[in-house]
PDB file of N, CA and C in Angstrom:
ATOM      1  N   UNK A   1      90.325  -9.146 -13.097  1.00  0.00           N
ATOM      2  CA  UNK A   1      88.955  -9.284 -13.460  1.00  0.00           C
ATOM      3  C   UNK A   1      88.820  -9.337 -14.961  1.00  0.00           C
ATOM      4  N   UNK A   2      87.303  -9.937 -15.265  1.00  0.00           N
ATOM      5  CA  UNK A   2      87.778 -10.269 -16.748  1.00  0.00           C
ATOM      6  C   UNK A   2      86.618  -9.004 -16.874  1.00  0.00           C
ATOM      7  N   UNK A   3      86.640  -9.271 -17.874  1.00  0.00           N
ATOM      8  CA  UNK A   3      84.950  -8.233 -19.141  1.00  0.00           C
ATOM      9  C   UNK A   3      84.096  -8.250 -18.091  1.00  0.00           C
ATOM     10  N   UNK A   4      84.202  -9.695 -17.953  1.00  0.00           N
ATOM     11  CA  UNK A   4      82.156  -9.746 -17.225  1.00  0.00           C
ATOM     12  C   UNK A   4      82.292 -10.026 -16.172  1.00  0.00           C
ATOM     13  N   UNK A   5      83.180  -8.958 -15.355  1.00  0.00           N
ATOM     14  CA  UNK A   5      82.972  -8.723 -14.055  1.00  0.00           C
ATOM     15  C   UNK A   5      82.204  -8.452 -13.096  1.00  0.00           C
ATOM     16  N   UNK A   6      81.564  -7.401 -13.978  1.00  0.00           N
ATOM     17  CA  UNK A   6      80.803  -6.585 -13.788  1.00  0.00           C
ATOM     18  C   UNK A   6      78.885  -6.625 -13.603  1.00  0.00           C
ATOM     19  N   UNK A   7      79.232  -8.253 -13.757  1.00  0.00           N
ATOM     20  CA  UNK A   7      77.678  -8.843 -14.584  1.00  0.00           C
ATOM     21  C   UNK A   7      77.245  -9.487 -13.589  1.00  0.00           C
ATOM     22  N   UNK A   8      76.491  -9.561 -12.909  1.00  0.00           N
ATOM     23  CA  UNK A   8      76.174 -10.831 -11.489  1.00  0.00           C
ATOM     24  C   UNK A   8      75.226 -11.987 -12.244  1.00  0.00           C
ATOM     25  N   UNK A   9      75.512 -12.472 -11.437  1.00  0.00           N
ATOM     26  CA  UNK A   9      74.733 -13.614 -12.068  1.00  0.00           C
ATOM     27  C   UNK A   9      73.091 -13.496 -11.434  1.00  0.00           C
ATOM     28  N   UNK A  10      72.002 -13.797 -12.245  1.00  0.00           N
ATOM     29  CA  UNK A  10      70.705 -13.762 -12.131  1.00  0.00           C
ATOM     30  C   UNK A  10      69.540 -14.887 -11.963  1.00  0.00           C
ATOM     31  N   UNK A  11      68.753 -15.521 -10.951  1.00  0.00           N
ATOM     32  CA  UNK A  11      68.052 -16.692 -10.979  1.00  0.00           C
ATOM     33  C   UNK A  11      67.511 -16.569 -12.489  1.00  0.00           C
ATOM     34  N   UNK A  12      67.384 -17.924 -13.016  1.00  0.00           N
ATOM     35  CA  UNK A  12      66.928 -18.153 -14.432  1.00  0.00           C
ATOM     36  C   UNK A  12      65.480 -17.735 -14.227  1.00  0.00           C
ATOM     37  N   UNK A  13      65.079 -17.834 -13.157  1.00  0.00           N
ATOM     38  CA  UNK A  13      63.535 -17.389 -13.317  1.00  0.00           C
ATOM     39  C   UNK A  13      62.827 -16.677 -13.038  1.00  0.00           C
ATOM     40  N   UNK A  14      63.647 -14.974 -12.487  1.00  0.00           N
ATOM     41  CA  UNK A  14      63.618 -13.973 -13.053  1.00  0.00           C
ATOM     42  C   UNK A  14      63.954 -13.379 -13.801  1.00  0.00           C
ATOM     43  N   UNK A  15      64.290 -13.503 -14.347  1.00  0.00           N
ATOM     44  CA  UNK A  15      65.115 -12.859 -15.553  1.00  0.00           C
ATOM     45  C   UNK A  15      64.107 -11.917 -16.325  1.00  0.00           C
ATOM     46  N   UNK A  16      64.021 -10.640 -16.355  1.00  0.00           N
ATOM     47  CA  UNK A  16      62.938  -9.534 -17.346  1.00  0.00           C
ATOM     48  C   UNK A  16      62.517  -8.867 -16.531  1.00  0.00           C
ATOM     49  N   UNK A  17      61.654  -9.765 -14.910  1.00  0.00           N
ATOM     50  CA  UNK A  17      60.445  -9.141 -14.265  1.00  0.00           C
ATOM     51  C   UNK A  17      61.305  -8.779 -13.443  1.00  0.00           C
ATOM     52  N   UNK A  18      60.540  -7.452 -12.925  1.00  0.00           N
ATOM     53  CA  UNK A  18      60.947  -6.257 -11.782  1.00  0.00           C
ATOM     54  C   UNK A  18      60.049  -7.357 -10.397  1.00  0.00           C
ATOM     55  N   UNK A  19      60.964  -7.051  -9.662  1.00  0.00           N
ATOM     56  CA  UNK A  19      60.239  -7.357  -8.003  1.00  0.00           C
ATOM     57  C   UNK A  19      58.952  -6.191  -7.708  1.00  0.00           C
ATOM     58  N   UNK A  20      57.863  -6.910  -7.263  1.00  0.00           N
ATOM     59  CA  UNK A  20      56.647  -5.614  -6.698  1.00  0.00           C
ATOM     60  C   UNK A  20      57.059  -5.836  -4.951  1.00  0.00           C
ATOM     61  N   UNK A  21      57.352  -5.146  -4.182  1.00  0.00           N
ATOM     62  CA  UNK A  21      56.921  -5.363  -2.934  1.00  0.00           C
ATOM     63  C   UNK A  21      55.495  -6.139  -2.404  1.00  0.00           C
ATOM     64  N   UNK A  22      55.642  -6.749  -1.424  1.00  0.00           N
ATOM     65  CA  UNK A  22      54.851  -8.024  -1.237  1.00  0.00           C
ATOM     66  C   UNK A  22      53.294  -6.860  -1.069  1.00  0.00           C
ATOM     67  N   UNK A  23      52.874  -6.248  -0.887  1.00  0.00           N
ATOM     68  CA  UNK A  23      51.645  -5.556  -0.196  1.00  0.00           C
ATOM     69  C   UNK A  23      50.877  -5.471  -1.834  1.00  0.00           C
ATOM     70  N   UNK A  24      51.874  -4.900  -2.765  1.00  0.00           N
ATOM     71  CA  UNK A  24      51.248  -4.352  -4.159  1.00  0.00           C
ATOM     72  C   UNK A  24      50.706  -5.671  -4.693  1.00  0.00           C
ATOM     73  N   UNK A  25      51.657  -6.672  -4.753  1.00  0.00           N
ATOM     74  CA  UNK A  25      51.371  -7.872  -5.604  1.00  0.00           C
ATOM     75  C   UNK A  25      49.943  -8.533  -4.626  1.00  0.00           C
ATOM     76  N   UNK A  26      49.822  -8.160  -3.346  1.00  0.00           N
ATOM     77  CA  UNK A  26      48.848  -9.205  -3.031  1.00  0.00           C
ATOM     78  C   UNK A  26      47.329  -8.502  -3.186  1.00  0.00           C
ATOM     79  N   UNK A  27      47.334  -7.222  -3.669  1.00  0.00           N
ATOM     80  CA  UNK A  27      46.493  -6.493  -3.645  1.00  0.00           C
ATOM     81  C   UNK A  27      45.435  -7.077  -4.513  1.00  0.00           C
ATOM     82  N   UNK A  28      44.745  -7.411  -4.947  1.00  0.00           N
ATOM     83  CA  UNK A  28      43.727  -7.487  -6.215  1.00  0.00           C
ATOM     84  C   UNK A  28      42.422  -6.583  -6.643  1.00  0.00           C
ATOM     85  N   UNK A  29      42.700  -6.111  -7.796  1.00  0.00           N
ATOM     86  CA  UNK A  29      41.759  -5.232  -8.256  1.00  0.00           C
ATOM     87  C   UNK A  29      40.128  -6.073  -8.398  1.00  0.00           C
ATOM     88  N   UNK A  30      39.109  -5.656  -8.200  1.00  0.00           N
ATOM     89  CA  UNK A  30      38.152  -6.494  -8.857  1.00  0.00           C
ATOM     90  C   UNK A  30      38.168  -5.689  -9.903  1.00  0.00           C
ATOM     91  N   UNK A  31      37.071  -6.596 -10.764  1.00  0.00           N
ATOM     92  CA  UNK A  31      36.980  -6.275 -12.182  1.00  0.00           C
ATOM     93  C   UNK A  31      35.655  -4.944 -12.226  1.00  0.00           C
ATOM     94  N   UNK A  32      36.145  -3.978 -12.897  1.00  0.00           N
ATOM     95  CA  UNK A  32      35.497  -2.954 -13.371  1.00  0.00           C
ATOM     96  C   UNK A  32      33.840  -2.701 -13.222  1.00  0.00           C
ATOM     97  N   UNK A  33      33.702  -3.450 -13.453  1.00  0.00           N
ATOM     98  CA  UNK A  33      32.170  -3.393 -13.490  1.00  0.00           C
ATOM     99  C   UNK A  33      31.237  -3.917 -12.300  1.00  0.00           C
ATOM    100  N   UNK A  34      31.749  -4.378 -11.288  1.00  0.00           N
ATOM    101  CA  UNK A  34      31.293  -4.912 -10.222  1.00  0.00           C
ATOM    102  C   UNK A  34      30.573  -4.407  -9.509  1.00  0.00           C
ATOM    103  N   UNK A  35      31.071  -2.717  -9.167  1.00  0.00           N
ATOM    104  CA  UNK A  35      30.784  -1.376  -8.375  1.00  0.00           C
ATOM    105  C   UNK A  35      29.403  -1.125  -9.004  1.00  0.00           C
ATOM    106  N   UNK A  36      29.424  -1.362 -10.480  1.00  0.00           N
ATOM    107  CA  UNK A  36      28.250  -0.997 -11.387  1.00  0.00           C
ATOM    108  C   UNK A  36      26.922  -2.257 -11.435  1.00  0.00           C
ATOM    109  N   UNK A  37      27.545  -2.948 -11.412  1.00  0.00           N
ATOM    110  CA  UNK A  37      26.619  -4.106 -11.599  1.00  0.00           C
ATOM    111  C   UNK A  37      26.069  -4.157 -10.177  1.00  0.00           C
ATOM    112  N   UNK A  38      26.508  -4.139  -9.045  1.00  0.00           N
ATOM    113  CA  UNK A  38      25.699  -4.079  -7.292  1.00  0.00           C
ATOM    114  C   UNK A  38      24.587  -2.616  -7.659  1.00  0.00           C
ATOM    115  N   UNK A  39      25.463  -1.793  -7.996  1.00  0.00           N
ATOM    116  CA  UNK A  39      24.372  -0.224  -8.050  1.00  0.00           C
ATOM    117  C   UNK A  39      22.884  -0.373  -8.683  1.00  0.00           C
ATOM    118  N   UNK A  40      23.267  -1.233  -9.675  1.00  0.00           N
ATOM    119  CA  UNK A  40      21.838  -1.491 -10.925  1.00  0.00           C
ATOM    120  C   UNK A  40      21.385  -2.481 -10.044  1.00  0.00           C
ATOM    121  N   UNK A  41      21.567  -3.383  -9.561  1.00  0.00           N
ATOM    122  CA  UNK A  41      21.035  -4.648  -8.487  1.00  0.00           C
ATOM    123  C   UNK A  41      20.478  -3.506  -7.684  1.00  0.00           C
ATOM    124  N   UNK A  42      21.256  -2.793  -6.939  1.00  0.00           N
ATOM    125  CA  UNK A  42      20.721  -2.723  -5.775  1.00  0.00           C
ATOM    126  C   UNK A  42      19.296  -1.211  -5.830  1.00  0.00           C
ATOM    127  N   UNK A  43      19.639  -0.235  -7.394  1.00  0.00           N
ATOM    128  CA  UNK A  43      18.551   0.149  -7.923  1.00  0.00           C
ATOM    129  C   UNK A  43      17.105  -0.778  -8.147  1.00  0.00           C
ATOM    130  N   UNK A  44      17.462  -1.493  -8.592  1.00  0.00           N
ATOM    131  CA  UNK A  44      16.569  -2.795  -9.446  1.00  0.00           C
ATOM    132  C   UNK A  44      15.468  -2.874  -7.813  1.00  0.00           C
ATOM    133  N   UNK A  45      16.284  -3.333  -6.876  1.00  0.00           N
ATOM    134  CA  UNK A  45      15.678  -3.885  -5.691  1.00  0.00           C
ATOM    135  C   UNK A  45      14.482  -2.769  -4.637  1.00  0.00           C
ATOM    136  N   UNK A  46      15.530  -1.941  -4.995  1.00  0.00           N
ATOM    137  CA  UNK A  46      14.682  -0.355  -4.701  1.00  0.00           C
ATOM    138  C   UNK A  46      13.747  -0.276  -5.418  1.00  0.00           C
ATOM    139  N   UNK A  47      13.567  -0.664  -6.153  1.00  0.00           N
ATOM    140  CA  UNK A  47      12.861  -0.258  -7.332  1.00  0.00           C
ATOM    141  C   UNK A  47      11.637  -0.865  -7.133  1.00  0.00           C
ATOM    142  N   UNK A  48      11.612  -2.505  -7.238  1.00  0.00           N
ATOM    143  CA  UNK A  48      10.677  -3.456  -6.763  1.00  0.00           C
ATOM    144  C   UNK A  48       9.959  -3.052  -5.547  1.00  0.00           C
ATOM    145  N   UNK A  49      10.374  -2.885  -4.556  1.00  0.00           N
ATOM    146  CA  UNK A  49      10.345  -2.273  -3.311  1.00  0.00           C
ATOM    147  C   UNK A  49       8.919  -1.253  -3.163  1.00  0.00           C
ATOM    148  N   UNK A  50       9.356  -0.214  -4.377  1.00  0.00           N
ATOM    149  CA  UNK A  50       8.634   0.524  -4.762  1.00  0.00           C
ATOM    150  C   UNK A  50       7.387   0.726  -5.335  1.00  0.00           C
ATOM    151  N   UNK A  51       7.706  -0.501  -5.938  1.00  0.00           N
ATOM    152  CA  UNK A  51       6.677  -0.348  -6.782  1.00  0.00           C
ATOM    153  C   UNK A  51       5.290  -1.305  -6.502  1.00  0.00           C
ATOM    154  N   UNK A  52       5.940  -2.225  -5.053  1.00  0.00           N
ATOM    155  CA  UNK A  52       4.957  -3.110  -4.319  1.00  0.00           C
ATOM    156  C   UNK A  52       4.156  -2.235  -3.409  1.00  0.00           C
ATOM    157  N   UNK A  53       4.800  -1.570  -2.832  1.00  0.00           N
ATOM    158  CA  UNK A  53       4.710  -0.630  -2.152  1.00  0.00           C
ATOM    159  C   UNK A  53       3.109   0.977  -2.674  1.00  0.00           C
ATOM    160  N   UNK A  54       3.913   1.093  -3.761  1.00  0.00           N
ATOM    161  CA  UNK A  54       2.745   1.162  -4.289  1.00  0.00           C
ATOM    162  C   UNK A  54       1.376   1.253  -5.082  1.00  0.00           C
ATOM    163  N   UNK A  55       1.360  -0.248  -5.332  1.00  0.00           N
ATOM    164  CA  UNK A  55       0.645  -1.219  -5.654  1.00  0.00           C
ATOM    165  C   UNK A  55      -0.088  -1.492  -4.126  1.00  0.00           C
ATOM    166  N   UNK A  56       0.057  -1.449  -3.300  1.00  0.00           N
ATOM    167  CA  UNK A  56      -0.211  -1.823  -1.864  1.00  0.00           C
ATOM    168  C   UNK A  56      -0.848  -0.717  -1.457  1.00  0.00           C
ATOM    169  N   UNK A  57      -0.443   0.804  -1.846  1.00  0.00           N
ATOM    170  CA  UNK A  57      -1.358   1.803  -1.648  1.00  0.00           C
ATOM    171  C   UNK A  57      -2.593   2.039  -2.429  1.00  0.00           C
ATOM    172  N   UNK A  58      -2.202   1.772  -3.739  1.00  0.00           N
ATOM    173  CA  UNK A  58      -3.471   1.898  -4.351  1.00  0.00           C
ATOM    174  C   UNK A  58      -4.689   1.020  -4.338  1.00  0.00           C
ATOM    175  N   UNK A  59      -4.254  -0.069  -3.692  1.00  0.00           N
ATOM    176  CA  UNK A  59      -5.482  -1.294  -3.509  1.00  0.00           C
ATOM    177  C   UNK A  59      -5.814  -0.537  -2.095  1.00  0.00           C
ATOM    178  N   UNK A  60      -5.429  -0.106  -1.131  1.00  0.00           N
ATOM    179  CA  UNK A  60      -5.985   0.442   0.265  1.00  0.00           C
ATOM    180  C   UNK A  60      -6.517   1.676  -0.122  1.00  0.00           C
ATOM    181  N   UNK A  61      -6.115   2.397  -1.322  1.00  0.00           N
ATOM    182  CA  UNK A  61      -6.723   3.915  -1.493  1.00  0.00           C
ATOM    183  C   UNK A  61      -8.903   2.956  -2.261  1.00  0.00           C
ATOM    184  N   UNK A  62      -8.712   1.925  -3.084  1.00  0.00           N
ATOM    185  CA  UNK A  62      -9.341   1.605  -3.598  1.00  0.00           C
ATOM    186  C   UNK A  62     -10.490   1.133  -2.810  1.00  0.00           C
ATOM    187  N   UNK A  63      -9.963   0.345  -1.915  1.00  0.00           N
ATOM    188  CA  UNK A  63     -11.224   0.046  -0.966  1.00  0.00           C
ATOM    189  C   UNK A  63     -11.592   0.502   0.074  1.00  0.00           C
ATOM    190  N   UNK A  64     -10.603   1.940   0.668  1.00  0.00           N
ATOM    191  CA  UNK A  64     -11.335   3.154   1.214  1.00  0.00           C
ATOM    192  C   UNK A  64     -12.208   3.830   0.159  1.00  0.00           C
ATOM    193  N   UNK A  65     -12.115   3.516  -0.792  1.00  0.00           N
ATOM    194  CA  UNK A  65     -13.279   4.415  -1.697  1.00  0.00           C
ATOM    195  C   UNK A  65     -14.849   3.829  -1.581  1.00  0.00           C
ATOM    196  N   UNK A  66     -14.517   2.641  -1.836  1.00  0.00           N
ATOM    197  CA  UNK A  66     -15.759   1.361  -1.799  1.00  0.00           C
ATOM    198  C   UNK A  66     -16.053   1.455  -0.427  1.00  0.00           C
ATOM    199  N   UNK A  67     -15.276   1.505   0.418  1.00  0.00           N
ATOM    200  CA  UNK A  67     -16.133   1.413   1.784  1.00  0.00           C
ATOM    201  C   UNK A  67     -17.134   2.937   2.164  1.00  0.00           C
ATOM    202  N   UNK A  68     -16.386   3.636   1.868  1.00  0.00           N
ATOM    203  CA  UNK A  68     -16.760   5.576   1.546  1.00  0.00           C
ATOM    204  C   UNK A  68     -18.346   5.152   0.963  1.00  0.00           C
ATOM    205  N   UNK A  69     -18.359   4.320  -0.389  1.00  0.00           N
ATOM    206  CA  UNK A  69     -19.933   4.905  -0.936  1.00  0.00           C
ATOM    207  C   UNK A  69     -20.635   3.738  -0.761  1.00  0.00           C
ATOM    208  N   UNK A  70     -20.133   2.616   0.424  1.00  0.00           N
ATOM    209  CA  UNK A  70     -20.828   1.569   1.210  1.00  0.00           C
ATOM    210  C   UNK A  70     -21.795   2.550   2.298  1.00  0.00           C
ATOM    211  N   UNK A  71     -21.050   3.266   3.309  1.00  0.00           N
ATOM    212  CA  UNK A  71     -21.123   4.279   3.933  1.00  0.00           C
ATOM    213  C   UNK A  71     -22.215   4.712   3.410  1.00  0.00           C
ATOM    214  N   UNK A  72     -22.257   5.619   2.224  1.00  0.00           N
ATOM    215  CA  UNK A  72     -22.861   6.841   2.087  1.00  0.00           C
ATOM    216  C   UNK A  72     -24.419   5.760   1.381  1.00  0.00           C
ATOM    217  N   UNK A  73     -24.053   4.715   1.136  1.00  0.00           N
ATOM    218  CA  UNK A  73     -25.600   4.114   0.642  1.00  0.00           C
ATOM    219  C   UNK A  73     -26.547   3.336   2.061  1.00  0.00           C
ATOM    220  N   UNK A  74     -25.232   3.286   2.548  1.00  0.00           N
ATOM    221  CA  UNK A  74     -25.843   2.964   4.122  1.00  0.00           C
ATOM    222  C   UNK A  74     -27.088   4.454   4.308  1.00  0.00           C
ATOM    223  N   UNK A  75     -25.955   5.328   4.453  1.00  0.00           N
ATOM    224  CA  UNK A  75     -26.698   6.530   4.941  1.00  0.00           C
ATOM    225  C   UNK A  75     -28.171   6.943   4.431  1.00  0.00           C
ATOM    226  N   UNK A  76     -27.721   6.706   3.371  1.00  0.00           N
ATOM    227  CA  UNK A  76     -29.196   7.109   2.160  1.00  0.00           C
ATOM    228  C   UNK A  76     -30.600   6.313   2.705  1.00  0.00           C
ATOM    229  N   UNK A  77     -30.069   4.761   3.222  1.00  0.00           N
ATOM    230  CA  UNK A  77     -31.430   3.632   3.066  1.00  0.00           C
ATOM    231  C   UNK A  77     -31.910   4.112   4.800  1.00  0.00           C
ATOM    232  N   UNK A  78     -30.709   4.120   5.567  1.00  0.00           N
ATOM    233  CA  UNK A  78     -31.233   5.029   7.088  1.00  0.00           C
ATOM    234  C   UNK A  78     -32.138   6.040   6.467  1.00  0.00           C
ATOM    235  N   UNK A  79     -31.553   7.289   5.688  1.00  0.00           N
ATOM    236  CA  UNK A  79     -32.692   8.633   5.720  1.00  0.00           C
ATOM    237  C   UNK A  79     -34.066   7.961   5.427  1.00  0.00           C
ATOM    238  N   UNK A  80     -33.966   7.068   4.068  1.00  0.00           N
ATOM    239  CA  UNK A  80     -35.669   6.651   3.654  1.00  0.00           C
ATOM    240  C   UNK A  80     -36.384   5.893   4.576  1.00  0.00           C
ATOM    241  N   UNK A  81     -35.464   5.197   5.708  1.00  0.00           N
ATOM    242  CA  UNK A  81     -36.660   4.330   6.582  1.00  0.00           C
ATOM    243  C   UNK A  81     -36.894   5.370   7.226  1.00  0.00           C
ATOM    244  N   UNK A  82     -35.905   6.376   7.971  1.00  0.00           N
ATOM    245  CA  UNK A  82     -36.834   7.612   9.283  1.00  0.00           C
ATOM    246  C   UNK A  82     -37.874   7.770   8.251  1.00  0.00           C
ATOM    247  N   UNK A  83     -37.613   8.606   7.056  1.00  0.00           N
ATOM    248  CA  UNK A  83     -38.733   9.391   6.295  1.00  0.00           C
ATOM    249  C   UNK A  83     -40.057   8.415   6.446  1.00  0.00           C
ATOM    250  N   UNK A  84     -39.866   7.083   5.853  1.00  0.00           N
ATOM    251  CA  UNK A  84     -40.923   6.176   5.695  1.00  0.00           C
ATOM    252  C   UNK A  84     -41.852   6.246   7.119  1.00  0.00           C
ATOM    253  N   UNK A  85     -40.707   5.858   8.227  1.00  0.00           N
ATOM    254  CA  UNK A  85     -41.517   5.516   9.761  1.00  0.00           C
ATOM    255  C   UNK A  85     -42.071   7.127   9.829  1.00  0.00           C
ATOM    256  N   UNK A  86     -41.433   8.270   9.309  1.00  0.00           N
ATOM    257  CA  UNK A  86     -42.257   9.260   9.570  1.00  0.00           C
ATOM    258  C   UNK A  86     -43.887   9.391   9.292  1.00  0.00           C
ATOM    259  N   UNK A  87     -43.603   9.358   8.314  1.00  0.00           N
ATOM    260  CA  UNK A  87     -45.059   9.087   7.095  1.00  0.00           C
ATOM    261  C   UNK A  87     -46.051   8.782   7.709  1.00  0.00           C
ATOM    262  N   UNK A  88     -45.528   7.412   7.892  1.00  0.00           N
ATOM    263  CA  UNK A  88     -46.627   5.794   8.487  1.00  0.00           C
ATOM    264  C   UNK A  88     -46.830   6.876   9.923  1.00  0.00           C
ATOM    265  N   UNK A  89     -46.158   7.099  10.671  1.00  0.00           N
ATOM    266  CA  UNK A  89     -46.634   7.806  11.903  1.00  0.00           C
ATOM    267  C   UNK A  89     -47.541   9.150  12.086  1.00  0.00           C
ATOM    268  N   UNK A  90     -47.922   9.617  10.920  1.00  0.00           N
ATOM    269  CA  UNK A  90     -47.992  11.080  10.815  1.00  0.00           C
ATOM    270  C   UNK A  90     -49.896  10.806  10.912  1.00  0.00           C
ATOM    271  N   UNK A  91     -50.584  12.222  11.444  1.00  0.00           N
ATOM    272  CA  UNK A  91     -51.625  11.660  12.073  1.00  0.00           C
ATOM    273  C   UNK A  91     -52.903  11.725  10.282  1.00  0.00           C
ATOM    274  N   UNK A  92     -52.549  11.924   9.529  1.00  0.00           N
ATOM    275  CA  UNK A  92     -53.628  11.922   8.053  1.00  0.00           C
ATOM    276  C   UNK A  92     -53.268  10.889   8.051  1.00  0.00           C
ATOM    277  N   UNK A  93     -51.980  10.073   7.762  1.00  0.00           N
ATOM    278  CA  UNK A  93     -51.681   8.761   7.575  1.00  0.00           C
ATOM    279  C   UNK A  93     -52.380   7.749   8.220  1.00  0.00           C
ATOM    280  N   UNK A  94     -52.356   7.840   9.416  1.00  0.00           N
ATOM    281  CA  UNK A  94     -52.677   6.733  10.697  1.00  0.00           C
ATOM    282  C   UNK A  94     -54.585   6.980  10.393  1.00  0.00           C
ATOM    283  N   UNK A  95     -55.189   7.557  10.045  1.00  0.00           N
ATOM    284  CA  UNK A  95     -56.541   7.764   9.724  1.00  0.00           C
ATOM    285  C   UNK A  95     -56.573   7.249   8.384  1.00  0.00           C
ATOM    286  N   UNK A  96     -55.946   7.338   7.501  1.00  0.00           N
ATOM    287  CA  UNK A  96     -56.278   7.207   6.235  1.00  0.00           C
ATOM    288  C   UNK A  96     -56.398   5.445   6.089  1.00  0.00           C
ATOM    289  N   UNK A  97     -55.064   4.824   7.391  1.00  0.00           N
ATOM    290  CA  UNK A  97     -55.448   3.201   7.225  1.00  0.00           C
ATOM    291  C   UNK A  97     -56.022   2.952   8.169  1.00  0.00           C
ATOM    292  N   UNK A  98     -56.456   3.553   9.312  1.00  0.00           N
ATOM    293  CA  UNK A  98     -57.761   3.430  10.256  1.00  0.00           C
ATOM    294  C   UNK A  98     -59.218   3.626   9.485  1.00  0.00           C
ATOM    295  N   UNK A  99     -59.180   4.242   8.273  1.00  0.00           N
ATOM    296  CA  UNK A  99     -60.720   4.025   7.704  1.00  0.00           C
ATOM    297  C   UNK A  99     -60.645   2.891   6.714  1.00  0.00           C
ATOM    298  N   UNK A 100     -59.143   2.614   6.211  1.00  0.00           N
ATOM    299  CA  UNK A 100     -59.195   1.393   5.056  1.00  0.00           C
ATOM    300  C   UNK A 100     -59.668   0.391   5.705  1.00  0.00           C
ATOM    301  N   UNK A 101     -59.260   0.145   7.075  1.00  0.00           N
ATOM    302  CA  UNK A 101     -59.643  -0.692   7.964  1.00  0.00           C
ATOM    303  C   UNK A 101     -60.847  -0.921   8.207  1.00  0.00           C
ATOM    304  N   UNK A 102     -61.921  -0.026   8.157  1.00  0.00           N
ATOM    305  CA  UNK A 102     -63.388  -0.095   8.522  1.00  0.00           C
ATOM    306  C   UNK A 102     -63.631   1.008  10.130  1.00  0.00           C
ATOM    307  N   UNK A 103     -62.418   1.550  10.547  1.00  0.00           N
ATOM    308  CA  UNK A 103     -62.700   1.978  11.732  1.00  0.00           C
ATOM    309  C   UNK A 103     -63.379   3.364  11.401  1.00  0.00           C
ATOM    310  N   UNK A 104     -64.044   3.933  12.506  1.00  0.00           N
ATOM    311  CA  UNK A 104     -64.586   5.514  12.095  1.00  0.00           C
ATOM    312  C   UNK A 104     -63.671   6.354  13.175  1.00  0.00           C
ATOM    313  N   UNK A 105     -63.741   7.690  12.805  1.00  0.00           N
ATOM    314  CA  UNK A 105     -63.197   8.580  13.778  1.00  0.00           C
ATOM    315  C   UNK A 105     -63.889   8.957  14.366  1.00  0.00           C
ATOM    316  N   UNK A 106     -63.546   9.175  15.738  1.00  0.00           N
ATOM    317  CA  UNK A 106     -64.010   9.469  16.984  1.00  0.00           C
ATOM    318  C   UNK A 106     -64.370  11.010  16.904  1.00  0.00           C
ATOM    319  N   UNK A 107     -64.942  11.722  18.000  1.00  0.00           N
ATOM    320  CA  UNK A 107     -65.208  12.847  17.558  1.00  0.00           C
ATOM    321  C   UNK A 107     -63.841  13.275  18.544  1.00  0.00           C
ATOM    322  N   UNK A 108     -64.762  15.218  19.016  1.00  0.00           N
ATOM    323  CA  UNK A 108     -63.246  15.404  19.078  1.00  0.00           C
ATOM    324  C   UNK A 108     -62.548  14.998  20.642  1.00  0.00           C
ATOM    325  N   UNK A 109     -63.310  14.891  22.014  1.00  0.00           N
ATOM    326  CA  UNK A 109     -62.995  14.266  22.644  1.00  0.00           C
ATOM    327  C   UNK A 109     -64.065  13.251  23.111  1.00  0.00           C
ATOM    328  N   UNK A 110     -63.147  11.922  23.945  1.00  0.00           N
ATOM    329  CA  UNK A 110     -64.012  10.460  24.485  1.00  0.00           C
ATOM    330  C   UNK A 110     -64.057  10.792  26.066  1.00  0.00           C
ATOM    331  N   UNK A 111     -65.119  10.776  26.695  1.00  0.00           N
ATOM    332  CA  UNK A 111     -65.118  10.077  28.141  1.00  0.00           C
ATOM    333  C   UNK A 111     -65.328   9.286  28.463  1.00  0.00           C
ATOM    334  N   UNK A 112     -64.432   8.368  28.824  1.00  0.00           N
ATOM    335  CA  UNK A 112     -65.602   7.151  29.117  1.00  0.00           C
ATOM    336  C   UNK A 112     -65.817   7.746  30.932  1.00  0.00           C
ATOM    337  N   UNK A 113     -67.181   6.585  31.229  1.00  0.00           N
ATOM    338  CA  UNK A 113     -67.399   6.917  32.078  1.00  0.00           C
ATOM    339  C   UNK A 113     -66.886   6.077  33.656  1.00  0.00           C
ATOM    340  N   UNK A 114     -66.587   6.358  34.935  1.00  0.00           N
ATOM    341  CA  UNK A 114     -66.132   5.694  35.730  1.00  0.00           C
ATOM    342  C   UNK A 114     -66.837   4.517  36.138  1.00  0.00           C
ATOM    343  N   UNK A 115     -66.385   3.326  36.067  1.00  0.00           N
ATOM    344  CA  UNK A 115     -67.179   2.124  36.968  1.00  0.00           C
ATOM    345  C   UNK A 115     -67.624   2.650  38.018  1.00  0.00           C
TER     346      UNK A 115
END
């Protein structure tokens, strides 16, 4: 044997690089920031979500309010007509436009008499 017995011979086109077993090399990392960049997306989306959401309550809180003092003006113009039809019905009233009228009051009771 000579010197370089000892030396095997090597494909020219490995020569430097170590072998990875096939599983490591096929593995691929993604890039760093990916994990981060979906989180802020998928914050972002939550977020929107949210904030339609409520925007959507406060327009329904808004026109339960408006309907509330629709309601309560309803209520008000009901009390003044009873009060009014009270009035007009009440028996000084009903005399007071029975004489504007020209009519007189009767005394205190009428008979008429039978055919």
């Amino acid at each position: 044997m000579t010197a370089y017995g000892s030396i095997h011979a090597r494909p020219i086109g490995l020569t430097g690089r170590r072998r990875l077993p096939v599983p490591t090399r096929a593995r691929r990392h993604g890039h760093p920031a990916g994990p981060l960049l979906a989180a802020v997306l998928l914050s972002f989306i939550v977020g929107l979500i949210y904030l339609g959401l409520t925007i959507h309550l406060a327009a329904t809180e808004y026109r339960v309010e408006q309907l509330l003092l629709e309601r309560d003006d309803l209520a008000r113009q009901v009390q003044t007509l009873e009060t009014t039809m009270l009035r007009w019905g009440a028996e000084p009233m009903v005399l007071e436009r029975g004489q504007q009228a020209g009519l007189d009051p009767l005394g205190s009771r009428l008979r008429l008499p039978a055919p």
